[in-house]
Protein backbone atom coordinates (compact mmCIF):
# COMPACT_ATOMS: atom_id res chain seq x y z
CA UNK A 1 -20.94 264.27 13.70
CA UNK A 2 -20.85 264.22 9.89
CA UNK A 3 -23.50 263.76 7.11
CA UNK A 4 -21.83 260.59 5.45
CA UNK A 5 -24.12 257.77 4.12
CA UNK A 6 -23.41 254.62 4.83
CA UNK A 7 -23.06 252.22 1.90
CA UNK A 8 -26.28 251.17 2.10
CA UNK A 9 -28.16 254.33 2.40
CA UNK A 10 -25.93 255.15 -0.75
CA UNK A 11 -27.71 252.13 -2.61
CA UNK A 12 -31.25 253.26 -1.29
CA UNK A 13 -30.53 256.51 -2.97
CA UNK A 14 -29.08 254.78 -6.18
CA UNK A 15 -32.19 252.67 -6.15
CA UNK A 16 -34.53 255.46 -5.98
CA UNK A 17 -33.11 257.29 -9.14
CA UNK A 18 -32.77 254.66 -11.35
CA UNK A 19 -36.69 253.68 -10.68
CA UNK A 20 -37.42 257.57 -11.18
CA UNK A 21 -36.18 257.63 -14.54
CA UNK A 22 -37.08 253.98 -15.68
CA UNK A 23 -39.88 253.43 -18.47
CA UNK A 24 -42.23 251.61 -17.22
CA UNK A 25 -43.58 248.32 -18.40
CA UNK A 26 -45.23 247.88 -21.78
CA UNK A 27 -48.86 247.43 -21.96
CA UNK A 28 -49.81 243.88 -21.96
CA UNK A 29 -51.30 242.69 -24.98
CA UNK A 30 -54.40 240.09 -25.56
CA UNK A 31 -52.51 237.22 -26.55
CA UNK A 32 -54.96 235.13 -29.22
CA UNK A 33 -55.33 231.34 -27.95
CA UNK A 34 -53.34 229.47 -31.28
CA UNK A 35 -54.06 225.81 -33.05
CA UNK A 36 -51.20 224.29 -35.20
CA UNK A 37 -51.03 221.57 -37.50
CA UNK A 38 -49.43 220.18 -40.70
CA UNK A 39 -51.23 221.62 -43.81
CA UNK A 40 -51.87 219.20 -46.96
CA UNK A 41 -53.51 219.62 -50.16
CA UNK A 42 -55.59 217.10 -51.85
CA UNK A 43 -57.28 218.15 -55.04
CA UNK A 44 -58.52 221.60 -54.46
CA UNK A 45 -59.07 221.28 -50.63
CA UNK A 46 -57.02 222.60 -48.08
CA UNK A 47 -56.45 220.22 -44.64
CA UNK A 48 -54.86 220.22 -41.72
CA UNK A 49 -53.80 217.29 -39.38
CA UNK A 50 -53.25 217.88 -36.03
CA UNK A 51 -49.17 218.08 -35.18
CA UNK A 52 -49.16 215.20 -33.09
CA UNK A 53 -50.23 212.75 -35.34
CA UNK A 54 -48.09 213.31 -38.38
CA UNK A 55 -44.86 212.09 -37.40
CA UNK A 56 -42.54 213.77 -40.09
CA UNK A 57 -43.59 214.93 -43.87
CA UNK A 58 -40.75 213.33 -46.87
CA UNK A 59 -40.71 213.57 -50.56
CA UNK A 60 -42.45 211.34 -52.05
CA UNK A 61 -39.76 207.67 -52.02
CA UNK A 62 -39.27 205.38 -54.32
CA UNK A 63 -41.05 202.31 -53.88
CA UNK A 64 -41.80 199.02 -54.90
CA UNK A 65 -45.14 198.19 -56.65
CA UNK A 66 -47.07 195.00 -54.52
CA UNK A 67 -49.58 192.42 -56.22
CA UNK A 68 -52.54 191.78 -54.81
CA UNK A 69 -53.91 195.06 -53.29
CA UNK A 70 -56.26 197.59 -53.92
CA UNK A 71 -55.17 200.20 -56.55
CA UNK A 72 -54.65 203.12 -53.72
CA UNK A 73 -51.96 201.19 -52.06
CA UNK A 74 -48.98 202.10 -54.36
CA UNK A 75 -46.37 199.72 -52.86
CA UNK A 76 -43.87 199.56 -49.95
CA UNK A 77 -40.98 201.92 -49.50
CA UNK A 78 -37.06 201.27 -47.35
CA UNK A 79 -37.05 204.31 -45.34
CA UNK A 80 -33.78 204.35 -43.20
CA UNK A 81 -33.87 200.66 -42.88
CA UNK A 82 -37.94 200.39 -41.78
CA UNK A 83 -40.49 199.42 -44.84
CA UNK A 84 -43.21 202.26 -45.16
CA UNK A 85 -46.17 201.12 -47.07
CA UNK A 86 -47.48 203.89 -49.43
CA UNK A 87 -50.79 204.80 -49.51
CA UNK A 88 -52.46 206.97 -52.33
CA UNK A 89 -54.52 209.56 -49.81
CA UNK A 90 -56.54 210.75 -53.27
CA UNK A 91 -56.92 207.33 -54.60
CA UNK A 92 -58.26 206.67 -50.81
CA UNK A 93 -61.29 208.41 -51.70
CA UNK A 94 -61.76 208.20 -55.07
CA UNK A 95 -60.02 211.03 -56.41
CA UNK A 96 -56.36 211.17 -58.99
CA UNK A 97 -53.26 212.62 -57.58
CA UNK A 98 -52.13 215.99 -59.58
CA UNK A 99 -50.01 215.59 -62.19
CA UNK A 100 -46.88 217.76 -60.51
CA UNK A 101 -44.67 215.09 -58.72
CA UNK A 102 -42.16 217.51 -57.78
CA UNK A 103 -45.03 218.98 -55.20
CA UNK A 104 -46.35 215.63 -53.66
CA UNK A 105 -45.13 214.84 -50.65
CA UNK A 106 -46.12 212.01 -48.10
CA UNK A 107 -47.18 212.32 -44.30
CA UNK A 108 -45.63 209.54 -42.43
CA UNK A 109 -48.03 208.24 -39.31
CA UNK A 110 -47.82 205.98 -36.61
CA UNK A 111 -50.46 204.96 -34.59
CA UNK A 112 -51.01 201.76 -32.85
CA UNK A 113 -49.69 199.32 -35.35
CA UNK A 114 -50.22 201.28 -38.09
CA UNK A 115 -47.15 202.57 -40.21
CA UNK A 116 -47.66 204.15 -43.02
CA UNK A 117 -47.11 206.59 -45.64
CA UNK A 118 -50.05 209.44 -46.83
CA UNK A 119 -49.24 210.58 -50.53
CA UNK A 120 -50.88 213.75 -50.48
CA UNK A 121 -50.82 216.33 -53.68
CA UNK A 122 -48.93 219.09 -51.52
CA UNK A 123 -47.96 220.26 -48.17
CA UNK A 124 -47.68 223.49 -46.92
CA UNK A 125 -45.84 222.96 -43.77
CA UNK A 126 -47.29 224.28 -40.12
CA UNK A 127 -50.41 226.24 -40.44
CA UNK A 128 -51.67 228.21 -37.36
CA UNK A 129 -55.04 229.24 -36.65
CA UNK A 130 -57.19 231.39 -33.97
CA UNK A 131 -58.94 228.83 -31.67
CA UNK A 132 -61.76 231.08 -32.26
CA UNK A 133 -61.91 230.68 -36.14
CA UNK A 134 -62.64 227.08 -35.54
CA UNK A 135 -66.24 225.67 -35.69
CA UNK A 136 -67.48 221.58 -35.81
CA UNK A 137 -70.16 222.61 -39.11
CA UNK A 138 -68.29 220.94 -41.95
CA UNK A 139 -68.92 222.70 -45.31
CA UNK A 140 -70.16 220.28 -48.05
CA UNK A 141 -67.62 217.81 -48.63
CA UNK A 142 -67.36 213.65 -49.70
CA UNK A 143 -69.71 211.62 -47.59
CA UNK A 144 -66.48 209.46 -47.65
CA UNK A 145 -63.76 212.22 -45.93
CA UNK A 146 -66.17 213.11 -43.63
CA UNK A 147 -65.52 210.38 -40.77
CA UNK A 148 -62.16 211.35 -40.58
CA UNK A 149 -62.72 215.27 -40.61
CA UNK A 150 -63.38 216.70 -37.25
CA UNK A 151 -63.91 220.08 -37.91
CA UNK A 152 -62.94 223.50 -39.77
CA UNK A 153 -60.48 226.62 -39.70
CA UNK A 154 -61.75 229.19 -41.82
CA UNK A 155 -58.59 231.85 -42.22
CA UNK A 156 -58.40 234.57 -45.05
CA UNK A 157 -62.53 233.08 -46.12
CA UNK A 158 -60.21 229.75 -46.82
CA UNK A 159 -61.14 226.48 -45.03
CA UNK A 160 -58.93 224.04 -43.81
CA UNK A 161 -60.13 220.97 -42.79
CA UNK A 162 -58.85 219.01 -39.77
CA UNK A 163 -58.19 215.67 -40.86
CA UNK A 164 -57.23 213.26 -38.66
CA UNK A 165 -54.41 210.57 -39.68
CA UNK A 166 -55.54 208.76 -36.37
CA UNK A 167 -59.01 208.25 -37.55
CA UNK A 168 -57.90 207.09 -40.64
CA UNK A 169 -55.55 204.45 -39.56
CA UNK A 170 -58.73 203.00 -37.08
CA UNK A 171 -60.69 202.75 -40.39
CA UNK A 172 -61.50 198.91 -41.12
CA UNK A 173 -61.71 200.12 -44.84
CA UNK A 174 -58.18 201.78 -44.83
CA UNK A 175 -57.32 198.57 -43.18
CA UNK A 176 -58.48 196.49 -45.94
CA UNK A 177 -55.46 196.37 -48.33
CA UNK A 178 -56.31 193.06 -50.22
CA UNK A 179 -57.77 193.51 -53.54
């Protein structure tokens, strides 16, 4: 008889030595639970709106001026073929628009048979927060933002406010165009 392996037995062996001398597996890290959303500025205060109802941020369009509505509506813009009303977010609740144009930027949403454009004074694209950082006690704020804020991320002792577009565009007031 002879002391050959079989092919096999050959691979067992093989097997055995690469697992010897293999690292093993990294350490599994706590992976932090993670909130996203579109940040916006208007005035001084930081929000964010929840991804899924900001359907996609633009520059600010040119649009036509309408008679007969209330001073925040600024008019009606031809985006791709589809008319997006434009609606002054600051002027919304009684505040003015910064003077930089080049920053302002509008959130388009849809929501039920809503369509329509958010001028906002800035966006600063998707902001993500620890779950944990978040906490219902709103921080003094207008008694008018506050139906349509659900909540707070505070992140670097900055707080971003999570502003919902859907709320807004269920608000009878928002509703009301006609001056």
């Amino acid at each position: 008889m002879t002391d050959r392996q079989t092919p096999y037995e050959l691979l067992l062996g093989l097997d055995a030595l690469c697992r010897g001398q293999a690292d093993g597996l990294p350490a599994q890290q706590e992976v932090a639970q993670t909130w996203s959303g579109i940040g916006f500025r208007i005035g001084e205060q930081h929000f964010v709106a929840p991804m899924g109802e900001v359907d996609e941020v633009l520059h600010e369009p040119r649009y036509t001026m309408l008679p007969g509505v209330k001073s925040w509506v600024r008019g009606v813009a031809n985006v791709r073929g589809r008319l997006l009303p434009v609606m002054d977010l600051c002027g919304f609740f009684g505040t003015e628009l910064s003077g930089s144009k080049k920053l302002r930027r509008l959130l388009v949403v849809e929501y039920g048979d809503v369509f329509a454009g958010l001028t906002v004074d800035a966006v600063f694209g998707m902001q993500h927060f620890a779950v944990d950082s978040f906490t219902e006690v709103l921080p003094k704020i207008s008694a008018d933002i506050v139906p349509f804020v659900h909540g707070v991320f505070v992140r670097d002792e900055e707080t971003w406010l999570v502003f919902s577009p859907h709320a807004l565009a269920q608000d009878n007031d928002f509703l009301d165009v006609v001056a």
